[in-house]
Protein backbone atom coordinates (compact mmCIF):
# COMPACT_ATOMS: atom_id res chain seq x y z
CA UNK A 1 13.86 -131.56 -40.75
CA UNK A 2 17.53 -130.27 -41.15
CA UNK A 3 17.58 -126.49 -42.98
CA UNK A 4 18.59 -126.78 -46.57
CA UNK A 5 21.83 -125.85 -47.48
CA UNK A 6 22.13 -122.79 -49.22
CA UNK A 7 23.62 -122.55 -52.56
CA UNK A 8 26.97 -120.98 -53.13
CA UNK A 9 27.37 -117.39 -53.77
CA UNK A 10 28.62 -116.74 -57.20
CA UNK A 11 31.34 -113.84 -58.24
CA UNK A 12 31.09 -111.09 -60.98
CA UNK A 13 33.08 -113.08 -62.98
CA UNK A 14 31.15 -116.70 -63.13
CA UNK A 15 30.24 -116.34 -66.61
CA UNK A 16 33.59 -115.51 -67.62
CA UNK A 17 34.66 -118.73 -66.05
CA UNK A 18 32.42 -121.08 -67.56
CA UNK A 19 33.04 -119.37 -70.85
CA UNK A 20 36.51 -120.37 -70.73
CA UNK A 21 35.58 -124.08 -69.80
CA UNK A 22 35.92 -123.92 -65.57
CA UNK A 23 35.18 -126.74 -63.36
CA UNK A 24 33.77 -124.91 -60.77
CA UNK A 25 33.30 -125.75 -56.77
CA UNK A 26 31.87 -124.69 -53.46
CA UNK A 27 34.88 -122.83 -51.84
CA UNK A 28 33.89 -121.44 -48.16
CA UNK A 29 30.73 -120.85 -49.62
CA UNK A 30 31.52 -119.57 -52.73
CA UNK A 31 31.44 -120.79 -56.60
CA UNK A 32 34.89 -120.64 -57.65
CA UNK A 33 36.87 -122.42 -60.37
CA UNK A 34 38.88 -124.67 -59.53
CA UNK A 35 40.52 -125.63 -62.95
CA UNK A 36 40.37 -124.71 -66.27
CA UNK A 37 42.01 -127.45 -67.87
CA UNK A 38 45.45 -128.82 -66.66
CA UNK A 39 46.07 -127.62 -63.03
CA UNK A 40 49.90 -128.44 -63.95
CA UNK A 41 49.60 -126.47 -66.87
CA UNK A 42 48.67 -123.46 -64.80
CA UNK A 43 50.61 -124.04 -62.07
CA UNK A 44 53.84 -123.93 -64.87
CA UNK A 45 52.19 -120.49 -66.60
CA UNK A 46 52.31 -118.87 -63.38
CA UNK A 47 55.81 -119.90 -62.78
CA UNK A 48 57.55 -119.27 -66.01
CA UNK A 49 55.03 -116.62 -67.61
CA UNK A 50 51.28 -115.34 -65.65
CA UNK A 51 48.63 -116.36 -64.06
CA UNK A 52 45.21 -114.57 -63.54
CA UNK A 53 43.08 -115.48 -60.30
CA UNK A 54 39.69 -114.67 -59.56
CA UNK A 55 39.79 -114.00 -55.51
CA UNK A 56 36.33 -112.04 -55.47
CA UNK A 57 35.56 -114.66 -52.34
CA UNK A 58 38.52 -113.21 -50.01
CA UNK A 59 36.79 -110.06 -47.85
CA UNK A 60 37.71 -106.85 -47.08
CA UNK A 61 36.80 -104.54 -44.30
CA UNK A 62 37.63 -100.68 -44.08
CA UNK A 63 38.50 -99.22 -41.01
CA UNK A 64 38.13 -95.14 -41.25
CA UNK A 65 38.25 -92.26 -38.18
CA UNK A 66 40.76 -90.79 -36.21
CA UNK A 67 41.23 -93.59 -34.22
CA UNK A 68 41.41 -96.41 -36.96
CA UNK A 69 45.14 -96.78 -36.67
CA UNK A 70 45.17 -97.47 -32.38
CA UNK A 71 41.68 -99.80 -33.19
CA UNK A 72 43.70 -101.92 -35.14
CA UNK A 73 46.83 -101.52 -32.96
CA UNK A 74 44.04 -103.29 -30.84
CA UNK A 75 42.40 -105.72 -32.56
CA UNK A 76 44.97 -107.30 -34.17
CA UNK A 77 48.62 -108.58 -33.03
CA UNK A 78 50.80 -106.30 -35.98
CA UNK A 79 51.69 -102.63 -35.28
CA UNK A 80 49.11 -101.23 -38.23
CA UNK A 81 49.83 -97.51 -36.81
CA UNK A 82 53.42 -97.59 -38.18
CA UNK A 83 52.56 -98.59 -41.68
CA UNK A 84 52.57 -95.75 -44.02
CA UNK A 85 50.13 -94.43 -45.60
CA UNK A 86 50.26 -96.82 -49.42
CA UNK A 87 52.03 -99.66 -47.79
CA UNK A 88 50.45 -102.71 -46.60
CA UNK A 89 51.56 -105.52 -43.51
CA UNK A 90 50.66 -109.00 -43.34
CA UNK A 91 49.26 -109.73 -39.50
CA UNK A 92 46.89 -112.09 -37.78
CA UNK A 93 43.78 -111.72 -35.44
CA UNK A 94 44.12 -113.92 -32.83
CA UNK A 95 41.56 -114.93 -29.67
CA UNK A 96 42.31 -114.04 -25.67
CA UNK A 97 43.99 -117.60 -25.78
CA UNK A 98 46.64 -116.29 -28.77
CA UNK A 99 45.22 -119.25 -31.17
CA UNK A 100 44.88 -117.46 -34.53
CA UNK A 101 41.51 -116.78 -35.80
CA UNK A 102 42.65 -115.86 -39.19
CA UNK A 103 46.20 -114.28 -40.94
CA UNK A 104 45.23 -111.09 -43.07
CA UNK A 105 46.64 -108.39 -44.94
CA UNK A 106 46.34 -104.63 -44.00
CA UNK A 107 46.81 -101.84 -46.45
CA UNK A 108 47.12 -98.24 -45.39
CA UNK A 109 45.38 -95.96 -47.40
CA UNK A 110 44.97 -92.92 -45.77
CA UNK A 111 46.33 -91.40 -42.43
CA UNK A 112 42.66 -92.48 -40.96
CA UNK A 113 41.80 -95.37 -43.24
CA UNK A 114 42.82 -99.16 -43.51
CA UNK A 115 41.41 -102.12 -45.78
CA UNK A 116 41.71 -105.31 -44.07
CA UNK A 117 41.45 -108.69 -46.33
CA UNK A 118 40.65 -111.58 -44.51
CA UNK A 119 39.99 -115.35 -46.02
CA UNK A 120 36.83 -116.13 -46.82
CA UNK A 121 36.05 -119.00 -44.52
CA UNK A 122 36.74 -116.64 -41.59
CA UNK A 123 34.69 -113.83 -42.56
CA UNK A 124 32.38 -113.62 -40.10
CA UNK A 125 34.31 -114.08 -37.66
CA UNK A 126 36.78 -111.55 -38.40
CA UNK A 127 34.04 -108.84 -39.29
CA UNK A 128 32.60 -109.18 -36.09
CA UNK A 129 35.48 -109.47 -33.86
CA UNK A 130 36.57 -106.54 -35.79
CA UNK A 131 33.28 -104.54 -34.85
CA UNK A 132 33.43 -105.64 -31.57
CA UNK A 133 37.22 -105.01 -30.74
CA UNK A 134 37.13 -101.73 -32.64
CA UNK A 135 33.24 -100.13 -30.19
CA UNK A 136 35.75 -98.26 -27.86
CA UNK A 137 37.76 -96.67 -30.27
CA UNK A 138 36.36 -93.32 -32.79
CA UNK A 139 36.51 -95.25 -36.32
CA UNK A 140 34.01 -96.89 -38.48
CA UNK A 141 34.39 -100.41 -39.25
CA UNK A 142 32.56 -101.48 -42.66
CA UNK A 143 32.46 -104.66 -43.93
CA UNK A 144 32.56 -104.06 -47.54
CA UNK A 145 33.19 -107.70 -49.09
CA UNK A 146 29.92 -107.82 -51.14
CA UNK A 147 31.07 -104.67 -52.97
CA UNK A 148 34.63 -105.77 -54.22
CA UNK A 149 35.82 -107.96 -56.64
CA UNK A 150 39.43 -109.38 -56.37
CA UNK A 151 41.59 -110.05 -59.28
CA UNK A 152 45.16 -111.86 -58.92
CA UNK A 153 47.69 -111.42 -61.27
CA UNK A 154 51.16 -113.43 -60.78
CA UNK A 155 53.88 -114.20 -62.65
CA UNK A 156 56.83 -112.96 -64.02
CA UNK A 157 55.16 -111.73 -66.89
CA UNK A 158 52.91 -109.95 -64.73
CA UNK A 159 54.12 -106.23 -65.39
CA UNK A 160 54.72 -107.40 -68.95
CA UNK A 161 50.82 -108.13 -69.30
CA UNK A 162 49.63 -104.53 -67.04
CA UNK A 163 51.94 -102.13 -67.58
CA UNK A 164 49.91 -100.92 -71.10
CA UNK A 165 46.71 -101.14 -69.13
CA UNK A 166 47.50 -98.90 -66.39
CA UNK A 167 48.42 -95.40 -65.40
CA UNK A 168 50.50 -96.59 -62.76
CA UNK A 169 54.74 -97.37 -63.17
CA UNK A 170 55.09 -100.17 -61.84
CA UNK A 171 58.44 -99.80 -60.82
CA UNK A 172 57.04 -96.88 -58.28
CA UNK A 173 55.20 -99.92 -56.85
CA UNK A 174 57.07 -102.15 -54.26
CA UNK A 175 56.27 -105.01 -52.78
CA UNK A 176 53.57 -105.04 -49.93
CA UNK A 177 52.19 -101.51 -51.21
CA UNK A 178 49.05 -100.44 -53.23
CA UNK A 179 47.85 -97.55 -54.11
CA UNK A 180 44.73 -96.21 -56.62
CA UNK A 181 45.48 -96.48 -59.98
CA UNK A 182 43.60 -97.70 -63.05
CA UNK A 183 43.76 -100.68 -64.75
CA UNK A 184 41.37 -100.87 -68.39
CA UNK A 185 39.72 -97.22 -67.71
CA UNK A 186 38.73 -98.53 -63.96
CA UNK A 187 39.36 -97.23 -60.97
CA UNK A 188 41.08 -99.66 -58.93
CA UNK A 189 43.10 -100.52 -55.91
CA UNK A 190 46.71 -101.46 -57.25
CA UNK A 191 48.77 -103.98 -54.92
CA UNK A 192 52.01 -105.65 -55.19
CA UNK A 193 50.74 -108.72 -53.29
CA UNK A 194 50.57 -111.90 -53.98
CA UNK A 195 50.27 -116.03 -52.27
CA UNK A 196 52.44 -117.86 -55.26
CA UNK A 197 56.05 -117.04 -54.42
CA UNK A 198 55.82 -115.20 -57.52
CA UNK A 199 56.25 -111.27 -58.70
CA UNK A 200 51.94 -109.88 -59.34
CA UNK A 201 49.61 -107.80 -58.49
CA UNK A 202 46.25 -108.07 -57.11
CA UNK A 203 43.50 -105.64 -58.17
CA UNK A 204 40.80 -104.27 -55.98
CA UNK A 205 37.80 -103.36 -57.97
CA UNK A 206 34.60 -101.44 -56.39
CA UNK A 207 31.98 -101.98 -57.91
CA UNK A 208 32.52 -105.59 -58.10
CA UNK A 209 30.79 -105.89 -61.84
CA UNK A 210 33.59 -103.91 -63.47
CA UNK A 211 35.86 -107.50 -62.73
CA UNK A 212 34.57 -109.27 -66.11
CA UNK A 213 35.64 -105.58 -68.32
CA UNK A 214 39.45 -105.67 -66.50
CA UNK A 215 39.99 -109.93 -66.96
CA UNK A 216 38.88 -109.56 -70.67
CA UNK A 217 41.27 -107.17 -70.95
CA UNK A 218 44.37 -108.08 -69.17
CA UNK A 219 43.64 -111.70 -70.94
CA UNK A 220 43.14 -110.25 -74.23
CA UNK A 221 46.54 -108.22 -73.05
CA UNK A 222 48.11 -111.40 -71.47
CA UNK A 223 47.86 -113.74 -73.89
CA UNK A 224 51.33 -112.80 -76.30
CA UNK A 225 52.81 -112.64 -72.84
CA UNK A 226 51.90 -116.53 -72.06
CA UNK A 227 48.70 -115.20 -69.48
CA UNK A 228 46.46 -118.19 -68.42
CA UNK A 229 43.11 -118.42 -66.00
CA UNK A 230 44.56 -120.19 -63.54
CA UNK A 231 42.13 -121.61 -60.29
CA UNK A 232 42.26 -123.22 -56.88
CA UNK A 233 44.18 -126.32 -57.42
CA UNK A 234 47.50 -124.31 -59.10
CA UNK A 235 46.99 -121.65 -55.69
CA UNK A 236 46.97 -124.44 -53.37
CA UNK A 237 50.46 -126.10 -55.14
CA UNK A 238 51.97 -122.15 -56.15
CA UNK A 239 51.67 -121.48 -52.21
CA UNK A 240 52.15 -125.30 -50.99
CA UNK A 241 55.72 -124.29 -53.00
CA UNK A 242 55.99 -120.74 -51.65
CA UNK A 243 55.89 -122.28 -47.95
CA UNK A 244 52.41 -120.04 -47.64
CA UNK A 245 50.68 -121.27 -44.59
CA UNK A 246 46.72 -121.88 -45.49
CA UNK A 247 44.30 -121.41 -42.53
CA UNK A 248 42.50 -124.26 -41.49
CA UNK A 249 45.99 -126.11 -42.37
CA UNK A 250 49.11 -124.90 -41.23
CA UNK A 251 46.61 -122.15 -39.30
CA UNK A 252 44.27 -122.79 -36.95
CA UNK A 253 42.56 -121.15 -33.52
CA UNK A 254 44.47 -124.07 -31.87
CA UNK A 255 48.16 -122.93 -32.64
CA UNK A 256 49.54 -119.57 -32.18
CA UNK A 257 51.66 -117.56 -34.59
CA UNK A 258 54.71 -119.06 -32.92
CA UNK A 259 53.71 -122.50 -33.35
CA UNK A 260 53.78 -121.93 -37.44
CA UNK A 261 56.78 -119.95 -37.06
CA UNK A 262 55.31 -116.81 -37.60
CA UNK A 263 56.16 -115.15 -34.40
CA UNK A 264 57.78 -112.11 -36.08
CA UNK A 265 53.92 -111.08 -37.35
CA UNK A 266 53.80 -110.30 -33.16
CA UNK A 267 54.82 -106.96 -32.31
CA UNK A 268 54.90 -106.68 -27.76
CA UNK A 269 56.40 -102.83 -28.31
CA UNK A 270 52.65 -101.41 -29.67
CA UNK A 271 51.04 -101.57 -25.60
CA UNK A 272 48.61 -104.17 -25.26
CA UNK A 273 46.51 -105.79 -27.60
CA UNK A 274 43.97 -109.06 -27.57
CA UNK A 275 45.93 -111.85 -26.85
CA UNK A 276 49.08 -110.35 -25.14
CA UNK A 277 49.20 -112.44 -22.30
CA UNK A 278 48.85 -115.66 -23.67
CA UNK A 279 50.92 -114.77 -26.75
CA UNK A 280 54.01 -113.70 -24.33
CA UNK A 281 53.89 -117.02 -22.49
CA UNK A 282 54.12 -118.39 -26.07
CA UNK A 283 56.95 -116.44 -26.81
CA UNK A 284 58.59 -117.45 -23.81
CA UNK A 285 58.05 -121.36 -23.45
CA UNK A 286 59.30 -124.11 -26.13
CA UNK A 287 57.46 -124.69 -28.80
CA UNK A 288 54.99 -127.36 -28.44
CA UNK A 289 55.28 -128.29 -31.78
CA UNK A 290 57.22 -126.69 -35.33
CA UNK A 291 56.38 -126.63 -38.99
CA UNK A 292 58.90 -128.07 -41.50
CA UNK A 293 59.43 -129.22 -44.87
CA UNK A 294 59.04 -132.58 -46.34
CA UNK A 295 60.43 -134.17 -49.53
CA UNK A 296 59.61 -137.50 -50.90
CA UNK A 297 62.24 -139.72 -52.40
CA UNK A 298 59.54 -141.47 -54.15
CA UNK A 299 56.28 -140.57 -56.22
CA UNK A 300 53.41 -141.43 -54.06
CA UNK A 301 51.66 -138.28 -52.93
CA UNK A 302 52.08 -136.74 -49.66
CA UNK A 303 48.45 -135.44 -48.32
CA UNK A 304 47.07 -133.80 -45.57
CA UNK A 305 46.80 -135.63 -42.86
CA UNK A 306 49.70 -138.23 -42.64
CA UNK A 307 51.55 -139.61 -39.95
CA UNK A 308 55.11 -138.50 -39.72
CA UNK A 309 57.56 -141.22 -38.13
CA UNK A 310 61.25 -140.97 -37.61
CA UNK A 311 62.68 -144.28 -37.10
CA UNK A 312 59.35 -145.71 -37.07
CA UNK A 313 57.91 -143.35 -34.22
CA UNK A 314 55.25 -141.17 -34.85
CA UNK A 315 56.36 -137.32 -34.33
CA UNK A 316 54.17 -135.65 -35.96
CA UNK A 317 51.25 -134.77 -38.99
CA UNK A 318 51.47 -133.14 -42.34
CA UNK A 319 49.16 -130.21 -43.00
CA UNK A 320 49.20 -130.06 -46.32
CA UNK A 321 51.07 -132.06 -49.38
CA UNK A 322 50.93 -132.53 -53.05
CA UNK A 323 52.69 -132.96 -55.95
CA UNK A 324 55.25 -130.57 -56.87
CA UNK A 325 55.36 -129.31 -60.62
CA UNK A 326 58.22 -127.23 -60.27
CA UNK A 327 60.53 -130.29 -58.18
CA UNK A 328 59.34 -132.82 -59.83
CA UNK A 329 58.45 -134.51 -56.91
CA UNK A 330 55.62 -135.12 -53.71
CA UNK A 331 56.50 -132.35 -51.11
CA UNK A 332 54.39 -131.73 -47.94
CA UNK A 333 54.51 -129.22 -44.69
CA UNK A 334 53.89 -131.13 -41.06
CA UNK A 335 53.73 -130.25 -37.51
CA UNK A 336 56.58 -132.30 -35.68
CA UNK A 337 57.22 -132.09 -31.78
CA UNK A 338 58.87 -128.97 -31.29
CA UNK A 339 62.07 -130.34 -29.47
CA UNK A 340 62.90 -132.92 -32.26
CA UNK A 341 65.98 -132.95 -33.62
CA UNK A 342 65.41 -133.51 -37.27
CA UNK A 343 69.28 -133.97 -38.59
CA UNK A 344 69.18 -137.28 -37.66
CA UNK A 345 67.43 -140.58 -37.86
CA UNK A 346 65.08 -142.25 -41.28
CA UNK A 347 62.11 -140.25 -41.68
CA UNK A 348 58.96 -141.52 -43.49
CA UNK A 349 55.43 -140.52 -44.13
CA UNK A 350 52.48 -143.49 -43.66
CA UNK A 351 50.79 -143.34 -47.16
CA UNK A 352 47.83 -145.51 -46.85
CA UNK A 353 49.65 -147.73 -44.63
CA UNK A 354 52.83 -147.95 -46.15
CA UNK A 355 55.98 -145.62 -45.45
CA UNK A 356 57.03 -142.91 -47.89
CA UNK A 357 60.82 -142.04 -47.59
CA UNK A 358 61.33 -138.85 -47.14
CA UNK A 359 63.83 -135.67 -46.60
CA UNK A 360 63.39 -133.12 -44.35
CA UNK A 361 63.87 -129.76 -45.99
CA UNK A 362 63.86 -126.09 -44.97
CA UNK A 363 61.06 -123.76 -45.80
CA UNK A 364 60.30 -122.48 -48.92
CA UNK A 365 60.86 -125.48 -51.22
CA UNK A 366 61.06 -122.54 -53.85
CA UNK A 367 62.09 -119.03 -54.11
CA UNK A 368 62.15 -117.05 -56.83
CA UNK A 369 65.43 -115.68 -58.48
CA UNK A 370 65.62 -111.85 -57.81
């Protein structure tokens, strides 16, 4: 007999989800919501006013001793020992073979200490590699996931709704920093972070059940502002938008960061590091394959998963599509061959058998006005 699956874990906050009417879903494992009503609806709040996210699932990892700095020099493919102390990188983990195990981000926050947030689907793998990359070096690595809960808040309401709930100015905070601050009386971790193309913050708590006191209050806070609970399906379309890669998509342990474009996350000047070798041949060779932007003329939705043809030829796959609220219309990332020359020729998408006209556009299909 197989082993019964094992139910999903739930977060601090699930009662403050189904209060607030939730549909929620096994995500990697965990019981998140994935609406609360209209995903539209939130999507549009956390583009014209504020979203709040639960991300209690994502996990986090704190790296402390003398030599935490030259363990993740190490372990990872970023230079973490030139970040300064209250700023934070965004870097991936990738194997021998340079395919990415998972993208994270680092934060600095202390000459010997780091917290590393990984996705939650990788967690295990990151922790251990982590452990295991990190046994030469004097640090301590800690996975600390079941003690933290995650809030997200984005939009460009966002220091509208926490600037009376926190001792921190905001404007002192830039983007890709975090340092501790409260927020509602609780000691938190205060980051200018986000994965919607948007302005936000995303709040480390620890202990984990001080999450439900801090939402109550930046929704109570939020609300004149335009604040909404917003879940999985607006992150997926916010970061779809954004251009955000999404591991397991546009990431995988069979691409490298320069297959998705990323190859400025890969830093040769550190010394050597865990996939070096392979990652300089990848530098150096053409790229097997590209990620771009796709449009639809019509309304049929792009998906994951499609055939990409230019003048009838297949050339490639999209990774990940849906409707657009903020265009108006179906938009979708692919992996086309690497040498093809998309100015010219009809491209079209096979949806369900049929061929979606499309455009091909460059990445982000939104940006935000400064």
């Amino acid at each position: 007999m197989s082993e019964p699956a094992s139910a999903p874990r739930s977060t601090t906050l699930r009662e403050v989800h189904e209060k607030a009417g939730a549909t929620l879903v096994d995500f990697a494992g965990w019981l998140m919501p994935l609406r609360y009503g209209s995903e539209t609806a939130e999507h549009k709040a956390v583009r014209e006013a504020a979203g709040l996210f639960d991300l209690s699932h994502m996990g986090e990892i704190r790296l402390t001793g003398p030599q935490a700095a030259d363990a993740l020099d190490h372990a990872l493919v970023g230079h973490l020992s030139r970040v300064k102390v209250g700023r934070a990188r965004y870097t991936m983990i990738t194997g021998e073979d340079g395919g990415v195990l998972d993208d994270l981000i680092v934060y600095r926050l202390g000459e010997e200490e780091y917290l590393v947030v990984a996705n939650a689907v990788n967690m295990p793998v990151v922790a251990s590699a982590l452990a295991e990359r990190a046994s030469g070096f004097d640090t301590e690595v800690a996975d600390e996931s079941a003690d933290h809960a995650l809030i997200a808040l984005q939009g460009p309401r966002a220091v509208d709704v926490l600037a009376p709930l926190t001792d921190a100015n905001l404007d002192d905070i830039r983007y890709y920093a975090g340092y501790e601050h409260t927020v509602a009386g609780e000691p938190v971790l205060l980051a200018r972070t986000g994965y919607t193309g948007e302005d936000g913050f995303e709040i480390f708590l620890n202990p984990a059940t001080k999450a439900p006191k801090v939402w109550d209050a930046l929704m109570a806070e939020g609300r004149r502002h335009g604040l909404v609970p917003a879940g999985l399906s607006a992150r997926d379309t916010l970061r779809l938008e954004a251009g955000m890669p999404l591991y397991g998509q546009e990431l995988t342990a069979d691409l490298t960061p320069f297959d998705a474009g990323l190859g400025r996350v890969v830093k040769f000047d550190k010394g050597d590091f865990v996939g070096r070798t392979a990652l300089e041949e990848a530098s150096r060779t053409s790229r097997p394959r590209r990620l771009i932007g796709l449009v639809a003329r019509g309304r049929r939705p792009l998906r994951r998963g499609q055939d990409v043809l230019r003048d009838g030829a297949v050339v490639g796959t999209t990774t990940s599509g849906a409707p657009s609220p903020t265009l108006g219309r179906p938009i979708a990332m692919a992996y086309v061959d690497g040498d093809l020359d998309t100015s010219t020729g009809a491209f079209t998408v096979d949806v369900r058998g049929r061929g979606e006209d499309v455009d091909v556009v460059e990445l982000p299909f939104y940006k935000r006005q400064p």
